[in-house]
Protein backbone atom coordinates (compact mmCIF):
# COMPACT_ATOMS: atom_id res chain seq x y z
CA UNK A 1 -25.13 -5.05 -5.02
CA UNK A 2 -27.20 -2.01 -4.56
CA UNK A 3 -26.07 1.28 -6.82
CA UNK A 4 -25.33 4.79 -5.83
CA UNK A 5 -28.66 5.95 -6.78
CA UNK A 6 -30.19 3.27 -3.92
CA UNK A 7 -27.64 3.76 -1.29
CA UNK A 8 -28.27 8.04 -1.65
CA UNK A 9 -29.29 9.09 1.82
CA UNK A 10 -31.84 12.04 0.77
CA UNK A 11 -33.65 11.53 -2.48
CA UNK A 12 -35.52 14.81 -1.47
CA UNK A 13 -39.60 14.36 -1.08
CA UNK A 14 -39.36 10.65 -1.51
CA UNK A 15 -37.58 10.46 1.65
CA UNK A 16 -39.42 10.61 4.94
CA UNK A 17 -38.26 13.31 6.96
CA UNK A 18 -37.87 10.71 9.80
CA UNK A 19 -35.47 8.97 8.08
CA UNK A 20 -33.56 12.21 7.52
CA UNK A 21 -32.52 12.77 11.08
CA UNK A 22 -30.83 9.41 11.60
CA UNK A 23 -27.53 10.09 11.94
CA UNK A 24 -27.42 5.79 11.55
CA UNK A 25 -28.78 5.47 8.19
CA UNK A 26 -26.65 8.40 6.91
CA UNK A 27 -23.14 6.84 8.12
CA UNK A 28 -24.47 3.71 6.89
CA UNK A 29 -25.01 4.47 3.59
CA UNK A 30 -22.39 6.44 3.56
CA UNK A 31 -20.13 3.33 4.51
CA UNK A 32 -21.69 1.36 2.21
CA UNK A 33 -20.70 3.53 -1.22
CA UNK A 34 -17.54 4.20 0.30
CA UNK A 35 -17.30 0.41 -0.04
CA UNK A 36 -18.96 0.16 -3.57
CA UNK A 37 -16.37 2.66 -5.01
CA UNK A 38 -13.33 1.23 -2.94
CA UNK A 39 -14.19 -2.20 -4.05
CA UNK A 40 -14.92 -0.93 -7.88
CA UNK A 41 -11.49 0.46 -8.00
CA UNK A 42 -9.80 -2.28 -6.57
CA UNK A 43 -11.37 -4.64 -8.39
CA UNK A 44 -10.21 -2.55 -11.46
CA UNK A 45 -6.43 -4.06 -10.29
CA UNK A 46 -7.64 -7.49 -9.85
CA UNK A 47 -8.02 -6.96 -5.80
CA UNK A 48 -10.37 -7.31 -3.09
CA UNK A 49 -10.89 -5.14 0.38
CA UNK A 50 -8.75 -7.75 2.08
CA UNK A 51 -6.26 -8.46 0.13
CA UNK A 52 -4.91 -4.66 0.93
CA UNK A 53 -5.64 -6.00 4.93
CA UNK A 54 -3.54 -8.57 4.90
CA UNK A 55 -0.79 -6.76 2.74
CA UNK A 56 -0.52 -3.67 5.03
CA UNK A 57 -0.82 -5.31 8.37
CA UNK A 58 2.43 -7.80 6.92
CA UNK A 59 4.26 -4.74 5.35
CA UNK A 60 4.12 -3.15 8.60
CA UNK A 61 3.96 -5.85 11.15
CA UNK A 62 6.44 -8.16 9.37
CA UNK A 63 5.86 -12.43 9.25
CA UNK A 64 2.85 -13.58 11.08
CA UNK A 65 1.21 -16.65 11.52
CA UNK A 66 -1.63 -17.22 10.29
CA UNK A 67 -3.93 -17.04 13.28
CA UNK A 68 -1.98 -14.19 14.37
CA UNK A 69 -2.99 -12.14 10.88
CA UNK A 70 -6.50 -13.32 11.63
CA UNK A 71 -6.25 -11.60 14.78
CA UNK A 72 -4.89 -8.18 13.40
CA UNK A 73 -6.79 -7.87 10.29
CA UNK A 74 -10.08 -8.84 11.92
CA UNK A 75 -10.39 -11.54 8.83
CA UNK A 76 -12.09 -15.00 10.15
CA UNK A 77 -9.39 -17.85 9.66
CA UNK A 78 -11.32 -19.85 7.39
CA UNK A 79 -12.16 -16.78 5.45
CA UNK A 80 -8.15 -15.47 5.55
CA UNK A 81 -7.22 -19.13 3.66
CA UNK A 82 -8.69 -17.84 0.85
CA UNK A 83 -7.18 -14.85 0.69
CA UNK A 84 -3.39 -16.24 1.32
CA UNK A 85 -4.51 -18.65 -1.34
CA UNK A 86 -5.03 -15.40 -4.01
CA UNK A 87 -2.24 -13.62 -2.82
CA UNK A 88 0.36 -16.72 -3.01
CA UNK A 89 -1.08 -17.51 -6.02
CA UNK A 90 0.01 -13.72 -7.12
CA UNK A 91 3.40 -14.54 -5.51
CA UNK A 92 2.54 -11.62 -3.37
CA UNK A 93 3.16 -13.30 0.04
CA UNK A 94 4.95 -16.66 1.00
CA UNK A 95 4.03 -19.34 3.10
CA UNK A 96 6.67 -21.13 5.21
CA UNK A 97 6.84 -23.71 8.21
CA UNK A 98 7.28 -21.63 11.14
CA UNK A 99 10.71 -23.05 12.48
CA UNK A 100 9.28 -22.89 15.99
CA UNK A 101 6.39 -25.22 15.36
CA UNK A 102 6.36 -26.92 12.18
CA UNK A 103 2.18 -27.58 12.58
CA UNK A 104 1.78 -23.95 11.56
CA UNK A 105 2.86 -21.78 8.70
CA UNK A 106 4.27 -18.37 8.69
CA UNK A 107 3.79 -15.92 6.18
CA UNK A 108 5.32 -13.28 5.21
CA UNK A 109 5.00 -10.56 2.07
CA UNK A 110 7.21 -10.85 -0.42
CA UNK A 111 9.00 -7.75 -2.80
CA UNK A 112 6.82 -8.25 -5.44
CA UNK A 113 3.85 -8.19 -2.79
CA UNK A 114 5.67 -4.72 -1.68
CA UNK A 115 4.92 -3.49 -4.96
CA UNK A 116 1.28 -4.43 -5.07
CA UNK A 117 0.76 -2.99 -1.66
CA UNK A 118 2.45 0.40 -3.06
CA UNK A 119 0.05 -0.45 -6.41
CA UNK A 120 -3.15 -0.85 -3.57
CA UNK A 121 -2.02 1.94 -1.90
CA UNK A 122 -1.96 4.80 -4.88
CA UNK A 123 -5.70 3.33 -5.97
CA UNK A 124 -6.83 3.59 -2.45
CA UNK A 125 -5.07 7.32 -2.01
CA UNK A 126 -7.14 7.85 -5.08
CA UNK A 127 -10.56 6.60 -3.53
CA UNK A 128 -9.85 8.89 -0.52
CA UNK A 129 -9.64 11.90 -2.31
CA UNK A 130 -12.70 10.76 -4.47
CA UNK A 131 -14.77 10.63 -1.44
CA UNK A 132 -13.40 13.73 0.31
CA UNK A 133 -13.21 15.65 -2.41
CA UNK A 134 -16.47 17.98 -1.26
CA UNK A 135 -14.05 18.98 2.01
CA UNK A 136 -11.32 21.29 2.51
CA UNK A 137 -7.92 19.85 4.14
CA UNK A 138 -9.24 21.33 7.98
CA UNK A 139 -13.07 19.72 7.37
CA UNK A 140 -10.95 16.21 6.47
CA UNK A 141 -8.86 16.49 9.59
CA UNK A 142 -12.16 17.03 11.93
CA UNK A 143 -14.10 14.50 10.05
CA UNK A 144 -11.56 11.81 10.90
CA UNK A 145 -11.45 13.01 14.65
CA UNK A 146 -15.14 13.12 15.48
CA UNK A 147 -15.71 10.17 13.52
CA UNK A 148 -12.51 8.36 15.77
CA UNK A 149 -14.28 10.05 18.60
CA UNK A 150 -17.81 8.04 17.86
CA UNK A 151 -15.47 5.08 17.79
CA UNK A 152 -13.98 5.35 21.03
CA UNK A 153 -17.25 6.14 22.68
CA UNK A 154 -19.23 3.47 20.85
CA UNK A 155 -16.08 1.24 21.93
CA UNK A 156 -16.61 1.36 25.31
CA UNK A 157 -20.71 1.00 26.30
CA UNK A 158 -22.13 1.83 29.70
CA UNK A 159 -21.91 -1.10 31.97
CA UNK A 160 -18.37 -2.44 30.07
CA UNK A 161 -15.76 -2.26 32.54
């Protein structure tokens, strides 16, 4: 995994002034140490980027089946097996026939996975005021909505009806 020191977006003269204007590279690296030093502090706890996915979308959503988490966490189903398979084995979420259709399973989070999400969420809190620590409370708030702004627009590409 690359370090800090690799993924720093202007290492002064040894960076061409090119590279400098690319408003891609910067988010990008960005992105990825925001992911180094979310996944360093979760791992700290014992968890991975998706186990807090699947935990939040079935503390808020409630029971789901499987290919229905796949579809709101944005986890590939044969990647998402793995991860029900860590968080059973934590006895943070339960797998049960789905009364309606016995081929599939539903599964839901359990109390003790209502802790860990609470646990996941207070490390996480923690990484998000790591990382916006160089902004005042008004900069965070327009960060978030030109960044959702991007989103939207890079959502929807000329051409896409």
């Amino acid at each position: 995994m690359e370090t800090g020191e690799e993924l720093s977006f202007d290492r002064g003269g040894e960076t061409p002034a090119r590279l400098k204007g690319q408003l891609s590279r910067l988010v990008g690296m960005t992105a990825a140490q925001m992911r180094r030093v979310a996944g360093d502090a979760l791992g700290a706890v014992g968890a991975r980027k998706d186990h807090f996915v699947v935990l939040a979308a079935l503390g808020e959503f409630g029971p789901a089946s499987q290919a229905a988490l796949s579809g709101r966490t944005r986890i590939y189903k044969s990647d998402l097996v793995a991860v029900l398979n860590d968080l059973a084995d934590g006895g943070w979420v339960r797998r049960a026939p789905d009364p309606g259709d016995k081929r599939r399973n539903v599964i839901t989070i359990t109390d003790s996975g209502e802790r860990r999400l609470a646990e996941l969420d207070r490390v996480l809190d923690g990484v998000n005021e790591h990382i916006m620590a160089p902004l005042g409370h008004d900069e965070r708030t327009q960060l978030f909505a030109l960044l959702g702004r991007i989103n939207a627009h890079l959502d929807n590409p000329p051409g896409r009806a």
